[in-house]
Protein backbone atom coordinates (compact mmCIF):
# COMPACT_ATOMS: atom_id res chain seq x y z
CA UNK A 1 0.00 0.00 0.00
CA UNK A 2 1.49 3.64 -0.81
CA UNK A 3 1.53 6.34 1.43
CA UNK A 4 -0.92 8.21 -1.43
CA UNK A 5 -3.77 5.50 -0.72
CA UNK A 6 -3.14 4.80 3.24
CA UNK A 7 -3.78 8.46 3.53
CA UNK A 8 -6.74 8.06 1.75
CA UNK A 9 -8.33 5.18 3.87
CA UNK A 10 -7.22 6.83 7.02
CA UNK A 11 -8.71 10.61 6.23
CA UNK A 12 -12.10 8.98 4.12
CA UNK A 13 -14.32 9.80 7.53
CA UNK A 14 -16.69 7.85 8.83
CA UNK A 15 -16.62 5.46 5.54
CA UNK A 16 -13.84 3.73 7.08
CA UNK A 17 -14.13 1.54 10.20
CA UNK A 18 -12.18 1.96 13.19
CA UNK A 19 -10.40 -1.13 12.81
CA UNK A 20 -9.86 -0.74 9.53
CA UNK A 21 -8.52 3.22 10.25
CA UNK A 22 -5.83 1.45 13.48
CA UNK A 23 -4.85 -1.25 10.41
CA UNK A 24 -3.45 1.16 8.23
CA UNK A 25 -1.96 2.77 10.81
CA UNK A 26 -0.15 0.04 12.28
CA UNK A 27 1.24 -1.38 8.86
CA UNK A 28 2.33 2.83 8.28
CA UNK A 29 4.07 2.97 11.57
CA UNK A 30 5.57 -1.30 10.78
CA UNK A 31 6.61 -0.49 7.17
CA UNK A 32 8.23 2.98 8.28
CA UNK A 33 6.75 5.01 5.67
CA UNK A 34 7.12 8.40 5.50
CA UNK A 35 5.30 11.73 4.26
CA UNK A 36 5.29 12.28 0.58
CA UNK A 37 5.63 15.96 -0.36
CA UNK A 38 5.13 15.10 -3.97
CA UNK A 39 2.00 13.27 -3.51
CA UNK A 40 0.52 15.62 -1.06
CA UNK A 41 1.28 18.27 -3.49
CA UNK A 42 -0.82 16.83 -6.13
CA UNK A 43 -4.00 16.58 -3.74
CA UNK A 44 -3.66 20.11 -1.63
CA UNK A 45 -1.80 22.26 -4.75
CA UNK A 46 1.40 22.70 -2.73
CA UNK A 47 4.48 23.65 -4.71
CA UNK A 48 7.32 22.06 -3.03
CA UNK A 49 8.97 24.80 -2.87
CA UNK A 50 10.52 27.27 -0.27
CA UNK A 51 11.55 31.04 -0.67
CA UNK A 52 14.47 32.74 0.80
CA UNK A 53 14.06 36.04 0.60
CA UNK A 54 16.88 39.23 0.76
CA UNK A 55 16.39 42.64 0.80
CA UNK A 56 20.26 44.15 -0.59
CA UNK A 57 21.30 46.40 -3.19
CA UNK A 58 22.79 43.93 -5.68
CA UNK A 59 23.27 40.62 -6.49
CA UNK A 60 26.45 40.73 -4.89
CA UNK A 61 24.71 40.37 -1.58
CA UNK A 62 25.00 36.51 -1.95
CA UNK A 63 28.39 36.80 -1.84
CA UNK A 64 28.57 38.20 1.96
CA UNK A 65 30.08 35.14 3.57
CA UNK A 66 27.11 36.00 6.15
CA UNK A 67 24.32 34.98 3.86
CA UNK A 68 26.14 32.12 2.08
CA UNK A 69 26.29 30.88 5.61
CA UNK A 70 23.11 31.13 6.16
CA UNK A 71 21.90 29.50 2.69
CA UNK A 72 24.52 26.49 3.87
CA UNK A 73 22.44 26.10 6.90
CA UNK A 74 18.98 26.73 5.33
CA UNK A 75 20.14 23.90 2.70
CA UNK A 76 20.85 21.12 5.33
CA UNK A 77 17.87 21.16 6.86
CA UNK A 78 16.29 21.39 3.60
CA UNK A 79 17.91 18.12 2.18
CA UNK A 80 15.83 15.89 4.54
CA UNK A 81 12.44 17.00 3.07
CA UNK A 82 11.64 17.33 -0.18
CA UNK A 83 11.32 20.46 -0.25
CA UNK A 84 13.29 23.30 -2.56
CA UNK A 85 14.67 26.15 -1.81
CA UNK A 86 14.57 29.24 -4.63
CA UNK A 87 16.23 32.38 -3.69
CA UNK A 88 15.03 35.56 -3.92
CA UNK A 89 16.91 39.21 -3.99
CA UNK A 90 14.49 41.73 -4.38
CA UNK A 91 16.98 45.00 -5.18
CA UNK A 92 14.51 47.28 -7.37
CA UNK A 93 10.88 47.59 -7.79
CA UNK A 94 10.38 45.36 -10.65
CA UNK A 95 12.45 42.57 -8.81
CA UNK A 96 9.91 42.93 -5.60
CA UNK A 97 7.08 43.11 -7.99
CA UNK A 98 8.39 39.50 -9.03
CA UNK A 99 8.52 38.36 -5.43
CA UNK A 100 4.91 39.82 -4.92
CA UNK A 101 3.48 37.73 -8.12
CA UNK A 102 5.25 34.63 -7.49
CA UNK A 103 4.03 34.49 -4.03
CA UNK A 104 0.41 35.60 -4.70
CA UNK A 105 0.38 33.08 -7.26
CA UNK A 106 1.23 30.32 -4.71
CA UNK A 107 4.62 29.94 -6.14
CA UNK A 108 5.84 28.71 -3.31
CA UNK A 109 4.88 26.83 0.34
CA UNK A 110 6.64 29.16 2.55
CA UNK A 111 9.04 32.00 2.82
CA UNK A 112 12.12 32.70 5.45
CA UNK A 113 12.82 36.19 4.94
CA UNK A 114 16.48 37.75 6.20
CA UNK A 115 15.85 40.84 7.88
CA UNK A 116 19.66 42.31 8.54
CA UNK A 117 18.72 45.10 5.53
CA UNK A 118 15.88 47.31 4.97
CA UNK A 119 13.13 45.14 4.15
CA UNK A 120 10.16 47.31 4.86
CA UNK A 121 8.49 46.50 1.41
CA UNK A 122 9.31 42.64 1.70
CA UNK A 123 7.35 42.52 4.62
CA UNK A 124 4.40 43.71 3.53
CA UNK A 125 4.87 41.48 0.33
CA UNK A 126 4.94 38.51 2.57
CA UNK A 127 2.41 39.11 4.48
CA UNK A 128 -0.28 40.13 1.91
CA UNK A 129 0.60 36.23 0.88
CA UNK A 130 -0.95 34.88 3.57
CA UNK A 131 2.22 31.95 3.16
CA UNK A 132 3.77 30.65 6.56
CA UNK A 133 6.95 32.96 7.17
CA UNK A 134 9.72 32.50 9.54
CA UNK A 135 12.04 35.58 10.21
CA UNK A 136 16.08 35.43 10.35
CA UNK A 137 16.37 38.44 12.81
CA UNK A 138 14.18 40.33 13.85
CA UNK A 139 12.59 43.26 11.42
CA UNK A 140 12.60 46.71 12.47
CA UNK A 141 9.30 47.37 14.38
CA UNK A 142 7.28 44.40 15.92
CA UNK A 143 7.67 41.10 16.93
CA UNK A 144 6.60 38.28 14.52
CA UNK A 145 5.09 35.26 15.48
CA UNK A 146 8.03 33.21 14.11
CA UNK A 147 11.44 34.24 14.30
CA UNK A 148 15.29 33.06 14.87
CA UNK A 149 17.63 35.29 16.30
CA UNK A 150 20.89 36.06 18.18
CA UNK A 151 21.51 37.70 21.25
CA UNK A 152 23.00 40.68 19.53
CA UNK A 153 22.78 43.12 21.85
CA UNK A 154 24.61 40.60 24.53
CA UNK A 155 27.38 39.61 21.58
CA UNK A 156 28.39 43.15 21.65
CA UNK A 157 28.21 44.12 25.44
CA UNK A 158 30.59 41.38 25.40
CA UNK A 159 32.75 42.93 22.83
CA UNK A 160 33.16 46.50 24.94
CA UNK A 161 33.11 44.61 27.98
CA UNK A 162 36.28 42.79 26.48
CA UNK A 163 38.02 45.99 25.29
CA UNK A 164 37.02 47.58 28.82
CA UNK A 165 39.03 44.69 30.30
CA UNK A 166 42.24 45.05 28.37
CA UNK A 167 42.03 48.88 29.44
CA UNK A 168 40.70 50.39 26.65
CA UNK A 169 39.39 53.52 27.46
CA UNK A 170 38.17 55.86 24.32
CA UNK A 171 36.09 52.97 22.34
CA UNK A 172 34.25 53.85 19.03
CA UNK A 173 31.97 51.81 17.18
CA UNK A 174 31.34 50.80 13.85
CA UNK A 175 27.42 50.45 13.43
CA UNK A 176 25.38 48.44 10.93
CA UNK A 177 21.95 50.65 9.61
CA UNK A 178 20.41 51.88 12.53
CA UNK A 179 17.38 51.60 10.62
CA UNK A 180 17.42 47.65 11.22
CA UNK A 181 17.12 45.74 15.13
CA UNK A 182 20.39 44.11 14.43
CA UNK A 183 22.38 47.42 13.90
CA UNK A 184 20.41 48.72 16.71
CA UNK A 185 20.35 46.35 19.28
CA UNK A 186 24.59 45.77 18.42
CA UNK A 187 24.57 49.55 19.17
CA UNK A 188 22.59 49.46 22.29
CA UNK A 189 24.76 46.32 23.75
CA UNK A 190 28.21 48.71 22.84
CA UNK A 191 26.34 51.55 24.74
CA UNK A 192 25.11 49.73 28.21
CA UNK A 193 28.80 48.16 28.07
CA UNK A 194 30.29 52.11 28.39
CA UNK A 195 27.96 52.88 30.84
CA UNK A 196 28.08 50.27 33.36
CA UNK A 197 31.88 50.66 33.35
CA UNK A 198 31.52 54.74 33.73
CA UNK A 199 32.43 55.50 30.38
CA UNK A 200 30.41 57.69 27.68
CA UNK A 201 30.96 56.46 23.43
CA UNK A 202 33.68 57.95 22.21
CA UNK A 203 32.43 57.71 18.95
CA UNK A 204 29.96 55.92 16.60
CA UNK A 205 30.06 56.13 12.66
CA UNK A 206 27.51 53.64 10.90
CA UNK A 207 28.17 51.58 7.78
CA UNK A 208 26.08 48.55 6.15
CA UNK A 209 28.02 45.74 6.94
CA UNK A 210 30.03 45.51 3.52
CA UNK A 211 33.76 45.89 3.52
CA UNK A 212 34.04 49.30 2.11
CA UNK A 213 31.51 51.26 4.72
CA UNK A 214 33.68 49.92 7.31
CA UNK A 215 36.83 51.29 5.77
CA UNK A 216 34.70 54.82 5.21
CA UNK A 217 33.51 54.52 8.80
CA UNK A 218 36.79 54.14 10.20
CA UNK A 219 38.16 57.15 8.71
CA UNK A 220 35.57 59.23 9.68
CA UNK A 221 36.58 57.69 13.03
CA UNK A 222 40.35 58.75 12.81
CA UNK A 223 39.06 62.15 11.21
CA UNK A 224 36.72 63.06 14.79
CA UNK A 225 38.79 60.88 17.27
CA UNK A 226 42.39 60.53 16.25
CA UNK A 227 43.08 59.27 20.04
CA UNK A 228 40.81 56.36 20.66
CA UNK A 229 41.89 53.36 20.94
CA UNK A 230 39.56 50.59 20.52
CA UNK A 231 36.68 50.25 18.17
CA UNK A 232 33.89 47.67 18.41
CA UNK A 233 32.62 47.02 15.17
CA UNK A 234 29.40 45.41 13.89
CA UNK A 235 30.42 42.59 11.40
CA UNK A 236 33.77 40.88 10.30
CA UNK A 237 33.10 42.13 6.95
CA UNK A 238 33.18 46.24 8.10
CA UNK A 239 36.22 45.33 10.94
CA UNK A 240 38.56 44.18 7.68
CA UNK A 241 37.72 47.45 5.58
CA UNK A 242 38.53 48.78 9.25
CA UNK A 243 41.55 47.06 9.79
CA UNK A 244 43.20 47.73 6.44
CA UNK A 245 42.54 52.16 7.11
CA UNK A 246 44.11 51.65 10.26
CA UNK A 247 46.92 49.82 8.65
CA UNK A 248 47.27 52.63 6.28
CA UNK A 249 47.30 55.52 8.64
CA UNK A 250 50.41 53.91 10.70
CA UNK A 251 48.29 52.29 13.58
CA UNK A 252 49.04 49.33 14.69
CA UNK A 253 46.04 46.69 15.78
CA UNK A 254 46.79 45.80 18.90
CA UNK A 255 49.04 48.08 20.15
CA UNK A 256 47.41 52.06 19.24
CA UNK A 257 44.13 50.38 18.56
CA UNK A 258 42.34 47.26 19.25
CA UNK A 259 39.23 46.04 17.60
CA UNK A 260 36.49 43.43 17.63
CA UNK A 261 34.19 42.01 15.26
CA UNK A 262 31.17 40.51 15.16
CA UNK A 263 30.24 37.66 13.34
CA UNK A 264 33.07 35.05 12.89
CA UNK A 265 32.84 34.32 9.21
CA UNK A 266 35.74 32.99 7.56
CA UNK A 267 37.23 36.50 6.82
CA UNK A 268 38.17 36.77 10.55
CA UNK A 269 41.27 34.43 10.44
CA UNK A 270 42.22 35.89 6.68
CA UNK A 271 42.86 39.29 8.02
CA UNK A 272 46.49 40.53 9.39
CA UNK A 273 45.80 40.51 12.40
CA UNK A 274 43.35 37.61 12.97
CA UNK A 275 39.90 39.29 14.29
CA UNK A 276 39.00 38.93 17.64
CA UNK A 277 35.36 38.71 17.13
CA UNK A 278 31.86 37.60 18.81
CA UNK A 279 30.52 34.58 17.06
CA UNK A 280 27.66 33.85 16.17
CA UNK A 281 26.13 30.59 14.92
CA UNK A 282 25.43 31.66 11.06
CA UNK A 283 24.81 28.41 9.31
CA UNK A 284 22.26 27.71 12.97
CA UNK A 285 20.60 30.69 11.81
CA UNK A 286 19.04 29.34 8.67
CA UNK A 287 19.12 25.11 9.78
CA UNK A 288 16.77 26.58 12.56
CA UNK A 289 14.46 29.00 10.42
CA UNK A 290 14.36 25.90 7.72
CA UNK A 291 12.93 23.56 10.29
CA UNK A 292 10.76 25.87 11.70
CA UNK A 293 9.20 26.64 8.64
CA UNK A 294 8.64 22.70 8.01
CA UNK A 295 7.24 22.51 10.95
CA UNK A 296 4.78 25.27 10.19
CA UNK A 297 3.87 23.45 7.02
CA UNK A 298 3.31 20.08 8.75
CA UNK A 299 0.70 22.06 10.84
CA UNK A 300 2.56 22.74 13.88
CA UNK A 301 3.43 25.64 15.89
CA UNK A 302 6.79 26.07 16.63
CA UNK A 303 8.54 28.32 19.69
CA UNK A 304 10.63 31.32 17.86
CA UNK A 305 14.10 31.83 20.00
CA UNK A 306 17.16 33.56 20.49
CA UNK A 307 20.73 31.66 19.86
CA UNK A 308 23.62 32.56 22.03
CA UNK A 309 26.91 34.06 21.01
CA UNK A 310 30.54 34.05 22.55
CA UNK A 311 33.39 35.68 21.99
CA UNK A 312 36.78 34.32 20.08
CA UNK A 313 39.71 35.77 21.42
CA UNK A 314 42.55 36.01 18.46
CA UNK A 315 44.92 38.65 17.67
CA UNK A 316 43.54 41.86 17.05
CA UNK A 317 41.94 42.66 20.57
């Protein structure tokens, strides 16, 4: 008997006989069958498929070690369903037009959508879908129902907090967009770090976590602070553009200035020095917003939550 037909005798209502319904049951649970997607699809119209969905100014968003991390993750969890996953980069209006159709077209099963850029318009894209949708961080304003998320304010307490330590008194920070909860809450953990230790920012300069807005950021930094002497900074990519400025205004990282990332991506052991740098657990990130979305397909109701980070001491900090 296929899965297809014992899912018919067991769900054909009072037609079927009790005993008959616990038979089929017991030779399902004996035989060790499992769901098929593909079958189910055919009766209920699902698509087998799964959206990831990026807000970012180019296509060259995939290639932030961040989200490839993140799609690694997404993809493992993925390859025990049979479910797809199709990625989505909505950069201009025609390309979230696109994202709107396919989705109110029933393109797709689900969504996870990446919040760590502006993604006002995706929101309200998803959600005039009606699909289930798990978040990757939380979006600017509100809570959703389903989310995964790291403790990013408490990642970069821990960061200050570190630099505090070492005696690092005049600590700037490179922020992500302000306009997001991850550049905010990093911000906020830098800030309650100061304060508890009786120290005010020395300065802040944003960027948007690519390489070259952390190079811009940090010499703006040297520009309106030419004596700190620590900088926290929001992501591994931003701390390299960092690093290299400093290295080519004389500074030497430890000694005149020592700096911590946030992310640990690959990058942070490629740079001279090595980043000292609060990690994260990326690729847990999307394996976790995966099966939570599989969950809410299968019907269930799954708790959102809040992964932990921790800091790796190396050579820069």
């Amino acid at each position: 008997m296929s899965r297809t037909v014992a899912s018919r005798v067991i769900n054909n209502g009072p037609n079927v006989s009790r005993a008959k319904r616990d038979a089929v049951e017991k030779a399902i649970r004996e035989l060790g069958f499992t769901p098929n997607r593909s079958a189910r699809a055919l009766a209920t119209r699902q698509t087998g498929v799964v959206v990831l969905a990026v807000a970012g100014d180019g296509p060259e968003v995939f290639a932030d070690p961040f989200f490839a991390q993140v799609i690694v993750g997404a993809s493992a969890a993925l390859e025990k369903t049979d479910l797809h996953l199709m990625l989505s980069l909505a950069t201009s209006d025609h390309g979230e037009q696109r994202l709107r159709t396919f989705l109110q077209t029933r393109g797709a099963d689900g969504v996870m959508l990446v919040t760590t850029r502006g993604v006002g318009p995706l929101i309200d894209i998803v959600a005039r879908s009606g699909l289930p949708t798990v978040f990757i961080g939380l979006p600017a304003h509100g809570t959703p129902p389903f989310y995964i998320d790291v403790d990013n304010a408490g990642g970069s307490r821990t960061a200050t907090e570190h630099l505090i330590g070492a005696g690092r008194r005049r600590i700037a920070m490179i922020t992500g967009p302000l306009d997001t909860a991850v550049g905010r809450e990093r911000h906020r953990g830098y800030v309650e770090a100061l304060r508890l230790a009786g120290l005010e920012p020395c300065a802040t300069e944003p960027g948007d976590f690519m390489e070259p807005s952390g190079a811009a950021a940090m010499r703006a930094l040297l520009s309106a602070q030419p004596d700190l002497d620590a900088v926290v900074v929001a992501n591994d990519n931003m701390a390299a553009g960092a690093l290299r400025v400093l290295r080519d205004a004389g500074r030497t990282v430890p000694g005149d200035v020592a700096l911590v990332g946030f992310d640990d991506l690959p990058i942070a052991t490629h740079t001279d020095p090595k980043l000292t740098t609060i990690h994260q657990p990326v690729q847990a990130l999307g394996r976790e917003a995966a099966r939570m979305l599989v969950e809410l397909l299968d019907g269930a109701q799954p708790a959102s939550s809040v992964l932990p980070t921790k800091i790796v001491v190396r050579e820069s900090a």
